[in-house]
Protein backbone atom coordinates (compact mmCIF):
# COMPACT_ATOMS: atom_id res chain seq x y z
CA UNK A 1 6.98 16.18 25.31
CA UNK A 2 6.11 20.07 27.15
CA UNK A 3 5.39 20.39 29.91
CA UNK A 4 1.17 20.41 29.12
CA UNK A 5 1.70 16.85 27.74
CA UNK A 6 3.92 15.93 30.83
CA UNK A 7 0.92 17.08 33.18
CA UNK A 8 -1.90 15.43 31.35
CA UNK A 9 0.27 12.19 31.36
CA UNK A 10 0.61 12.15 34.51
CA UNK A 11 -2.77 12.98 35.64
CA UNK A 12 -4.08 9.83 34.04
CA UNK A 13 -1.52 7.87 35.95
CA UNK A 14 -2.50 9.23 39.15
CA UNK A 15 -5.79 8.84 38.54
CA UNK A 16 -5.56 5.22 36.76
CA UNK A 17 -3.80 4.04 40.34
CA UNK A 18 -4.98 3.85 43.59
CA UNK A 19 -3.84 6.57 45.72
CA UNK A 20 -1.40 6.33 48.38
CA UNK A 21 -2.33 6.48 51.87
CA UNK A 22 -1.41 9.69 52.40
CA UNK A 23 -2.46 11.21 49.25
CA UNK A 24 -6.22 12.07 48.22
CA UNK A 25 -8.37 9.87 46.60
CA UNK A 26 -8.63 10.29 43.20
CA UNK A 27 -10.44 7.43 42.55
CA UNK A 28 -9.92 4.72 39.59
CA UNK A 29 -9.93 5.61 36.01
CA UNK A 30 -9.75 3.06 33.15
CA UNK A 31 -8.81 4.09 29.92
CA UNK A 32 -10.30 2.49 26.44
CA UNK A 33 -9.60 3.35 22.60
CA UNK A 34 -9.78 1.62 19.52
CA UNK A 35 -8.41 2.44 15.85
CA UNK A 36 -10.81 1.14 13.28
CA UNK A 37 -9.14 1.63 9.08
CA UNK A 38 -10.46 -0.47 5.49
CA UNK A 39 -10.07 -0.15 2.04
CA UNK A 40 -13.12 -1.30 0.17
CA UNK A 41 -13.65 -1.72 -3.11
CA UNK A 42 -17.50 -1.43 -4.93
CA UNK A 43 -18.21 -3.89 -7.90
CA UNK A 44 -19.84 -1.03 -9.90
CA UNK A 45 -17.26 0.99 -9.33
CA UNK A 46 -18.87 4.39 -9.11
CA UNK A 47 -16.50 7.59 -10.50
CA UNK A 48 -17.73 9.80 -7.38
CA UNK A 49 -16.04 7.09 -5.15
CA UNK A 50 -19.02 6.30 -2.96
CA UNK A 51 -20.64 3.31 -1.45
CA UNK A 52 -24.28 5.05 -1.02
CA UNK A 53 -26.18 4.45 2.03
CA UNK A 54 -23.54 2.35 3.97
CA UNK A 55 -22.73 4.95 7.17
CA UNK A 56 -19.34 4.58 8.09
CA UNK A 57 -18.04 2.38 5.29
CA UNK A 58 -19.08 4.26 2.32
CA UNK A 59 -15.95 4.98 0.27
CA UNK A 60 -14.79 2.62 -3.12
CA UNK A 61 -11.35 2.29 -3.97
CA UNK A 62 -9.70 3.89 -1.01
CA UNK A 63 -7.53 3.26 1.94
CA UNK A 64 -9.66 4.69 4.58
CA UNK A 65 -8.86 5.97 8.67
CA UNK A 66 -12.34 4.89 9.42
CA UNK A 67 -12.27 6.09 13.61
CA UNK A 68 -9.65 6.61 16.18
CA UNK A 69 -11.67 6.65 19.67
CA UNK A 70 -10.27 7.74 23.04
CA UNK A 71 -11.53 8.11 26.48
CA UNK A 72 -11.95 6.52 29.32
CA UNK A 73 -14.20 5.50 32.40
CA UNK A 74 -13.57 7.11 36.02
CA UNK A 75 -15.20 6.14 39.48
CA UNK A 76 -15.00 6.98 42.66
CA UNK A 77 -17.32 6.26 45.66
CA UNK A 78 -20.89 6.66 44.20
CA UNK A 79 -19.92 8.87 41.35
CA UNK A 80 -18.82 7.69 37.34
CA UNK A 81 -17.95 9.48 34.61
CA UNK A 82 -17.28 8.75 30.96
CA UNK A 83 -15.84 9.87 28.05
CA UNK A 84 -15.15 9.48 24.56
CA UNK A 85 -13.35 11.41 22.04
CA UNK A 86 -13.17 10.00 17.85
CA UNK A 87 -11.49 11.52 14.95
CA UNK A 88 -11.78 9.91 11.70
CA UNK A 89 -14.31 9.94 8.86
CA UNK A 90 -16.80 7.94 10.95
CA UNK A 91 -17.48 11.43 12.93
CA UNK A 92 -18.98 12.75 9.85
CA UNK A 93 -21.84 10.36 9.53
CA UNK A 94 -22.38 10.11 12.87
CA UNK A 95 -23.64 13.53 13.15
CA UNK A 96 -25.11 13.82 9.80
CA UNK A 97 -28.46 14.68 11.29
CA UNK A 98 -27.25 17.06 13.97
CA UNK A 99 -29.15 20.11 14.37
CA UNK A 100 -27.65 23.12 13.65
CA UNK A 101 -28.72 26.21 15.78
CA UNK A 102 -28.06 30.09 14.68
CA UNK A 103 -26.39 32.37 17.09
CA UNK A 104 -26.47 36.18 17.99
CA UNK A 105 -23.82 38.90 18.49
CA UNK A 106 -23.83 37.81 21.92
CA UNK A 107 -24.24 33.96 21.84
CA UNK A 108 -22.42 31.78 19.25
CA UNK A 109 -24.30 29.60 17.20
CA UNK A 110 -24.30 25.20 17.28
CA UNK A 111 -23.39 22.97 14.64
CA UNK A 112 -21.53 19.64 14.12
CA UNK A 113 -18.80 20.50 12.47
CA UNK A 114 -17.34 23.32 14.84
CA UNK A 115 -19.12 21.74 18.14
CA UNK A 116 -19.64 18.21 18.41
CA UNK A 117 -18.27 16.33 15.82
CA UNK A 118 -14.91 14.78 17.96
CA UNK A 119 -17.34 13.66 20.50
CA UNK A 120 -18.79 10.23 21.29
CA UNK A 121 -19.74 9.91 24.70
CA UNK A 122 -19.95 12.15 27.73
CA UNK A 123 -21.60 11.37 30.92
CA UNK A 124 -21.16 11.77 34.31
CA UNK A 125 -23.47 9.80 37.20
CA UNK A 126 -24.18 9.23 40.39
CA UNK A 127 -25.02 5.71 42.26
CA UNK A 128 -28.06 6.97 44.79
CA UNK A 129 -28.26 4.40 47.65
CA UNK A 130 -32.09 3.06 47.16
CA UNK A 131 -32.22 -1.02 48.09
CA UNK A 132 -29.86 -2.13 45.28
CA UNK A 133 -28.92 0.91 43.74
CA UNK A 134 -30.27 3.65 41.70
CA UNK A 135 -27.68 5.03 38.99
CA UNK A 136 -28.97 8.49 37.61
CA UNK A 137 -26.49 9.83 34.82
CA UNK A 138 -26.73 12.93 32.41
CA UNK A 139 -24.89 13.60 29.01
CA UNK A 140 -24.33 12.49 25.82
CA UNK A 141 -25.00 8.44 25.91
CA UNK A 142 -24.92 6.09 22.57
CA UNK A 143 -28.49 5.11 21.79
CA UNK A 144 -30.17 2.17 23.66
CA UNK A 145 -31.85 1.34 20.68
CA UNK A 146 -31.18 -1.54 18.57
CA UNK A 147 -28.63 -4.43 19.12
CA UNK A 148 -25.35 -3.27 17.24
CA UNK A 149 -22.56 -1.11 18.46
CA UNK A 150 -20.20 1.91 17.25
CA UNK A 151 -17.14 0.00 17.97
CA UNK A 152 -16.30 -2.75 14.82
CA UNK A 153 -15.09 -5.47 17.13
CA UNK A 154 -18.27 -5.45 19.02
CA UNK A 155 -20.58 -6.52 15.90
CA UNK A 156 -18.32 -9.49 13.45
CA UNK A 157 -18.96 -7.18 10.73
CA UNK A 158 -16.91 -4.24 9.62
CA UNK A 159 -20.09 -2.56 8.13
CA UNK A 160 -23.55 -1.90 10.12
CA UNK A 161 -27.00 -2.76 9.20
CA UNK A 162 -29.41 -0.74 7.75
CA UNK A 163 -31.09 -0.54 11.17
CA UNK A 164 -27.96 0.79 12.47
CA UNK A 165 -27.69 3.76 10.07
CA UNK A 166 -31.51 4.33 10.22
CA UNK A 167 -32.31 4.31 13.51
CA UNK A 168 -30.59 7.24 15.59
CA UNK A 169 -26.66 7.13 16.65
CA UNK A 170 -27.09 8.86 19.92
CA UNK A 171 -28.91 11.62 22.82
CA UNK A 172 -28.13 13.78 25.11
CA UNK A 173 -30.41 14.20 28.44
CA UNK A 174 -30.07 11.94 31.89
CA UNK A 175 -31.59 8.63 32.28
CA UNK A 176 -32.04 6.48 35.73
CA UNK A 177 -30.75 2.51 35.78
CA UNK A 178 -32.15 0.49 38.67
CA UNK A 179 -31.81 -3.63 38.92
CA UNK A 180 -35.08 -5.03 39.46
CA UNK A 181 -32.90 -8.76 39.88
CA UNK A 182 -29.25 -10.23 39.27
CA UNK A 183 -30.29 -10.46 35.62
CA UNK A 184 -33.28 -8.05 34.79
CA UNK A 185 -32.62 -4.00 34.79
CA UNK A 186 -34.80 -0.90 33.95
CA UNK A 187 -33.64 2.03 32.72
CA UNK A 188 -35.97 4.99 31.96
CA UNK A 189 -34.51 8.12 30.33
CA UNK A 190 -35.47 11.65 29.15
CA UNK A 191 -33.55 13.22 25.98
CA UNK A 192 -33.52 15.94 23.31
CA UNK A 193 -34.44 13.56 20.73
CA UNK A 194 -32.99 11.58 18.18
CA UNK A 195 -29.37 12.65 16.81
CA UNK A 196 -29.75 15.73 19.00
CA UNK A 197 -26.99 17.13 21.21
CA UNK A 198 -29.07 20.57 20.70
CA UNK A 199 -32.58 20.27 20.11
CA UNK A 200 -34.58 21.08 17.20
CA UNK A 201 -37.90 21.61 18.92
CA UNK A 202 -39.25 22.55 22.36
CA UNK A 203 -40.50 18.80 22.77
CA UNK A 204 -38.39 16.13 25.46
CA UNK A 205 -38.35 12.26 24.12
CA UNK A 206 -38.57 9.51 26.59
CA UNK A 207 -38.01 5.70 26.98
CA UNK A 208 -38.24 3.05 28.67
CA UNK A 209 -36.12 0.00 28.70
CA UNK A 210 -36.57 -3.37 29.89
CA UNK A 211 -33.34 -5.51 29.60
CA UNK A 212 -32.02 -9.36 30.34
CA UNK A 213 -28.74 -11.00 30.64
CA UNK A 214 -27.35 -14.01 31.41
CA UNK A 215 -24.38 -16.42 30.20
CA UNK A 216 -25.85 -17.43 27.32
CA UNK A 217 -29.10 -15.28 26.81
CA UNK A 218 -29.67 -12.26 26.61
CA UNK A 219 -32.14 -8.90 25.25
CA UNK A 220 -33.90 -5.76 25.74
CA UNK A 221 -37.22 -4.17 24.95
CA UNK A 222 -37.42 -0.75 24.49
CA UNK A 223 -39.85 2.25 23.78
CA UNK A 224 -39.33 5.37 22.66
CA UNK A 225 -41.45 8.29 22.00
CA UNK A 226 -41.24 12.13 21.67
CA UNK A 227 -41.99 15.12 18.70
CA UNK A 228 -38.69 14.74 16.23
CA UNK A 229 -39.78 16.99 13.71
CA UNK A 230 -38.02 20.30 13.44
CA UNK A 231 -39.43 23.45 14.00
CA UNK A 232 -42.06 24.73 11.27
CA UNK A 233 -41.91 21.30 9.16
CA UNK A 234 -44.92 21.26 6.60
CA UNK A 235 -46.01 17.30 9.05
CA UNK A 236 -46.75 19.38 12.23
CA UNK A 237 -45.62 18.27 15.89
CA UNK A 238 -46.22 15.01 15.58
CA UNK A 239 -45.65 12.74 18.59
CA UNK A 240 -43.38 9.91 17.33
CA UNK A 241 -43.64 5.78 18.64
CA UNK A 242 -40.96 3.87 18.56
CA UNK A 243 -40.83 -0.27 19.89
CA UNK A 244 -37.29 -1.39 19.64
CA UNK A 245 -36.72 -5.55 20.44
CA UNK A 246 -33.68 -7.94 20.12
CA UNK A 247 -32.66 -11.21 21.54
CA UNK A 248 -29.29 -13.22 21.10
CA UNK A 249 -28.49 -16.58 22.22
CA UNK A 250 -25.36 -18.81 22.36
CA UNK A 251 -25.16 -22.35 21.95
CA UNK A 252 -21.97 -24.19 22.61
CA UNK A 253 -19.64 -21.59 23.32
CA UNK A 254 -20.05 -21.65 19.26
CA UNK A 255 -22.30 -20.70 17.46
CA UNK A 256 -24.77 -17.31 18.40
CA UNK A 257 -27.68 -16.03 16.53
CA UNK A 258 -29.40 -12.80 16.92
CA UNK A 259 -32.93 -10.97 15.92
CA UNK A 260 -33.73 -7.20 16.13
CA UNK A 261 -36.98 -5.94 15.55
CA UNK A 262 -38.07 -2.51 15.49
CA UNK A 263 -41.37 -0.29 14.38
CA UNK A 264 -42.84 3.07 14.58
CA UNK A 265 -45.18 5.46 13.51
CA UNK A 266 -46.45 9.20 13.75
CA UNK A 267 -49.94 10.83 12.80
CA UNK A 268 -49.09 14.03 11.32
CA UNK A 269 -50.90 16.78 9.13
CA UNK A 270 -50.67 14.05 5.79
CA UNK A 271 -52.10 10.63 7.52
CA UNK A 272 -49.64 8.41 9.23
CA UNK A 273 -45.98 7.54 8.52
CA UNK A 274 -44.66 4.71 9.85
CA UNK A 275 -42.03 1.54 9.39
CA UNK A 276 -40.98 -1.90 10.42
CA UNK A 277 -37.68 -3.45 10.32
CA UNK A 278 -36.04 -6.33 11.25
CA UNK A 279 -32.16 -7.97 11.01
CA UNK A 280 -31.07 -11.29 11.47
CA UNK A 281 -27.59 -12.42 13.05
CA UNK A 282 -25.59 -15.61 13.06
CA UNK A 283 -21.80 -16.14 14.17
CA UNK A 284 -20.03 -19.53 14.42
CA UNK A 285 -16.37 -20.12 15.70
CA UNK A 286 -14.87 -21.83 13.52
CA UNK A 287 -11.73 -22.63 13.89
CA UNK A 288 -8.71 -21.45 16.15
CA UNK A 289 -9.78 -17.46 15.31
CA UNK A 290 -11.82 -17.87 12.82
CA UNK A 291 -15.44 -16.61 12.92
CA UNK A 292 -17.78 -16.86 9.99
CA UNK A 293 -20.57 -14.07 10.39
CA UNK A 294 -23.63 -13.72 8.84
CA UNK A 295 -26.45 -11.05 8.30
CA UNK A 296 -29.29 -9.98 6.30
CA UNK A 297 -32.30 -7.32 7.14
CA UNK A 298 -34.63 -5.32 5.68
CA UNK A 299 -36.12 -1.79 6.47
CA UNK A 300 -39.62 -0.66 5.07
CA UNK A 301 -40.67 2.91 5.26
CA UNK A 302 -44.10 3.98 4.33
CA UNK A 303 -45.29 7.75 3.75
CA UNK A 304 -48.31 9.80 5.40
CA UNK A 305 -50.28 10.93 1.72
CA UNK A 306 -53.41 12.74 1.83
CA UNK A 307 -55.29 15.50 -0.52
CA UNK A 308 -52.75 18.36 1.47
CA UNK A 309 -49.62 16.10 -0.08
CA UNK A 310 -47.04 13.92 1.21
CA UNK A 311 -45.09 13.78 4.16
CA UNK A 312 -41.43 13.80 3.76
CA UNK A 313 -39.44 10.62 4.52
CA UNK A 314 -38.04 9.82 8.11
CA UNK A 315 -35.39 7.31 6.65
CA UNK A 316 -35.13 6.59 3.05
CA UNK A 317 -36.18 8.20 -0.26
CA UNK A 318 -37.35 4.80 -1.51
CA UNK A 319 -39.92 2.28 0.39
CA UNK A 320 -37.64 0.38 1.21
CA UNK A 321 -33.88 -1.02 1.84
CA UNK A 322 -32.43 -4.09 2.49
CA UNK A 323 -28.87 -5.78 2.34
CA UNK A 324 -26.72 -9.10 2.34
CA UNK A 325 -23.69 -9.74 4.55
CA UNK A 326 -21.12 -12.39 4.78
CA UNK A 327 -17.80 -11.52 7.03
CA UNK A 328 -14.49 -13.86 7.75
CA UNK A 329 -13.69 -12.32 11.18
CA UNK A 330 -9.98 -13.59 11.95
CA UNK A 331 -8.89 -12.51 15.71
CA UNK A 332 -5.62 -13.99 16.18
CA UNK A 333 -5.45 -11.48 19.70
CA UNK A 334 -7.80 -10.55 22.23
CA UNK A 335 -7.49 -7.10 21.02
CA UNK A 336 -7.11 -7.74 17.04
CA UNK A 337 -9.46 -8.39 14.83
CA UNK A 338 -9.41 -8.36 10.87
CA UNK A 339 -12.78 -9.37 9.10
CA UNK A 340 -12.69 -9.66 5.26
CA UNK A 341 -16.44 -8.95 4.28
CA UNK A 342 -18.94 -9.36 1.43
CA UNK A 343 -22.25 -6.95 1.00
CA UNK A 344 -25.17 -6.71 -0.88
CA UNK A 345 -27.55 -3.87 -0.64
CA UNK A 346 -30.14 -3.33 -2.59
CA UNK A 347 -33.04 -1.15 -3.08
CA UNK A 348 -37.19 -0.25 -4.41
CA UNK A 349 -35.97 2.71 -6.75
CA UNK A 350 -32.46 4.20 -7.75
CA UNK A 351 -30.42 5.36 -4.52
CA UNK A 352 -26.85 3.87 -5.58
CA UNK A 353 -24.01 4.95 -7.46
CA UNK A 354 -22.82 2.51 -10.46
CA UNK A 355 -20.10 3.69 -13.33
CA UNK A 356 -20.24 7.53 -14.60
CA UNK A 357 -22.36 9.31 -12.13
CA UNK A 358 -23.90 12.73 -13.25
CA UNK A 359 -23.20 15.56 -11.04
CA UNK A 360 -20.54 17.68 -9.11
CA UNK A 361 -21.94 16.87 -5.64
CA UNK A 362 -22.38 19.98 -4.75
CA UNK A 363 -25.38 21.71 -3.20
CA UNK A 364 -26.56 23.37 -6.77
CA UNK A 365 -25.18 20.18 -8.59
CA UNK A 366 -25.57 16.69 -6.08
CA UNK A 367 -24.57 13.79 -7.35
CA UNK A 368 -27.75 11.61 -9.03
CA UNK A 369 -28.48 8.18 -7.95
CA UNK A 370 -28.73 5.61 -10.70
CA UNK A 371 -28.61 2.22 -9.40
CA UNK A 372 -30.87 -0.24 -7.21
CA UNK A 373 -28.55 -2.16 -5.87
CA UNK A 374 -24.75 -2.65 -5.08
CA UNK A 375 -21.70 -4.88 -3.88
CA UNK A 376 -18.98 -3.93 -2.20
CA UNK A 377 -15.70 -6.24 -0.80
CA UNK A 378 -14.14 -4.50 2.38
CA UNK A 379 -11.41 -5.34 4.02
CA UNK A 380 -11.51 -3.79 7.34
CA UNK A 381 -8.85 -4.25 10.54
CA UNK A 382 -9.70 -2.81 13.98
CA UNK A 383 -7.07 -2.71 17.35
CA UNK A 384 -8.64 -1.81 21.06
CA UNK A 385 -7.52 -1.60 24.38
């Protein structure tokens, strides 16, 4: 190890330890990482190797490093921070929709791939002192909306819903927590956008969150509004709605079931675009550590047409999406867990790949879509500390 390694090791020992008496305070700092890897294979076995559509899971016949993640969370007095590095072929779906920004001879330009793409999370915050505590924080957070996670273990599924690859990944701005009770919290939040480390327009997005938790029960209810169209887009500056709901319960100790809801709209130059989707969740302990999960949702997306045209999509090229999901989730540790998983997705028009697939997938060349629907078998293993 040199001597950089040997400092930065020992800088998160310091800090993951309380400090002596007669040293500063460098408060407490708890690290976290998980390795997530699969090899799937797709019934129709499609010759450019992809599973279409499927956001992190999305290549056939391969051993695949899905994510490595590494950070960590640090407090001290009133003040947090967080952090989360990945490397892996998740990154590259994650910020698919990343805006990229042009630079000048005198300021360098933004983009995913040279910028962002190794980073998860980043946030730092502040506990202000107000009756129970107001927690203000600022960075890049993981998006309050919907009811899934980035992290594998946290779902029973190795793959995500198509609400989970629609909806956006994450946002950058600052949001405010405060606890109205021991079990109810608001948080209300001002960002960029959606998917939007760097903005794309002039335009600020903001929620509001309402959430609930107990032993057994628990949910959140969430709006979300701002302008998400880019600059110059053919729809305008439209002002985009967004109501995100889900609810999960556990009976038992056993068996938990789970419903997410969400639906939007806009009004822009071509009428109004809109969708509604909803997933379904159910997980039952078998035996010892076993789990047997279950899932199925669909996603429909309607267009803005009018005399002027069409409005392009916001999510899919086809009306709509749905898919299938049964997963054998065997955790033998408390920080192992190996899921064995069967999917169905299919689709209103052509947007898989099936057999001999004509194209290069290149810009002048992509590859062309010829399926409605496909099956894949994954199996997926994921460690965390």
């Amino acid at each position: 190890m040199n001597l950089r390694g040997a400092g930065a090791l020992l800088a998160v020992v310091l800090a993951a330890h309380p400090a002596a008496a007669s040293g500063p305070d460098l408060g407490r700092f708890a690290p976290t990482g998980y390795v997530e890897g699969f090899f799937q294979y797709n019934l129709g076995a499609p010759s450019n190797g992809i599973t279409h559509y499927r956001g992190f899971d999305n290549r056939h016949a391969s051993f695949t490093l899905a994510n490595v993640a590494l950070g960590g969370d640090w407090e001290r007095g009133a003040a947090s921070a967080r952090i989360v590095l990945q490397i892996g072929h998740t990154p590259n779906t994650y910020y698919l929709a990343e805006p990229s920004l042009p630079g000048a001879p005198g300021t360098s330009a933004s983009n995913a791939e040279t910028t962002w793409k190794y980073l998860q999370e980043a946030h730092v915050g502040y506990r202000i002192p107000i009756d129970r505590g107001l927690t203000v924080k600022a960075g890049l957070f993981l998006s309050p909306i919907g009811i899934e996670g980035m992290a594998v273990k946290d779902n029973g599924h190795f793959s995500r819903s198509n609400l989970f690859f629609g909806l956006p990944f994450y946002h950058t701005g600052v949001r405010a927590t405060y606890p109205l009770s021991p079990r109810f919290k608001l948080t209300l939040a001002a960002y960029n956008g959606w998917n939007s480390v760097v903005d794309n327009n002039t335009e600020k997005s903001v929620s509001a969150q309402l959430a609930y938790e107990n032993e057994r029960l628990s949910g959140a209810l969430l709006y979300f509004g701002g302008v998400e169209r880019g600059e110059g887009a053919p729809e305008g500056r439209p002002f985009r709605h967004l109501v995100d709901a889900w609810a999960r319960a556990t009976w038992f100790d056993r068996l938990t079931l789970a419903l997410h809801g969400d639906v939007g709209f806009e009004v822009n130059h071509f009428g109004r675009s809109g969708w509604a989707a909803a997933a379904l969740y159910a997980r039952l302990r078998a035996v010892g550590p076993v789990h047997l999960g279950a899932r199925g949702d669909v996603f429909r997306e309607w267009r803005a047409r009018s005399a002027r045209g069409e409005a392009s999509a916001i999510f899919w090229p086809v009306p709509w999406m749905a898919s299938g999901t049964f997963t054998v989730d065997v955790r033998p540790r408390d920080d192992l867990a190996v899921m064995l998983e069967l999917r169905h997705d299919a689709a209103a028009g052509d947007v898989f790949f099936r057999g001999a697939v004509r194209g290069a997938g290149t810009p002048d060349d992509p590859f062309v879509p010829n399926a409605r629907a496909q099956t894949s078998i994954t199996l997926g293993a994921t460690a965390w500390f």
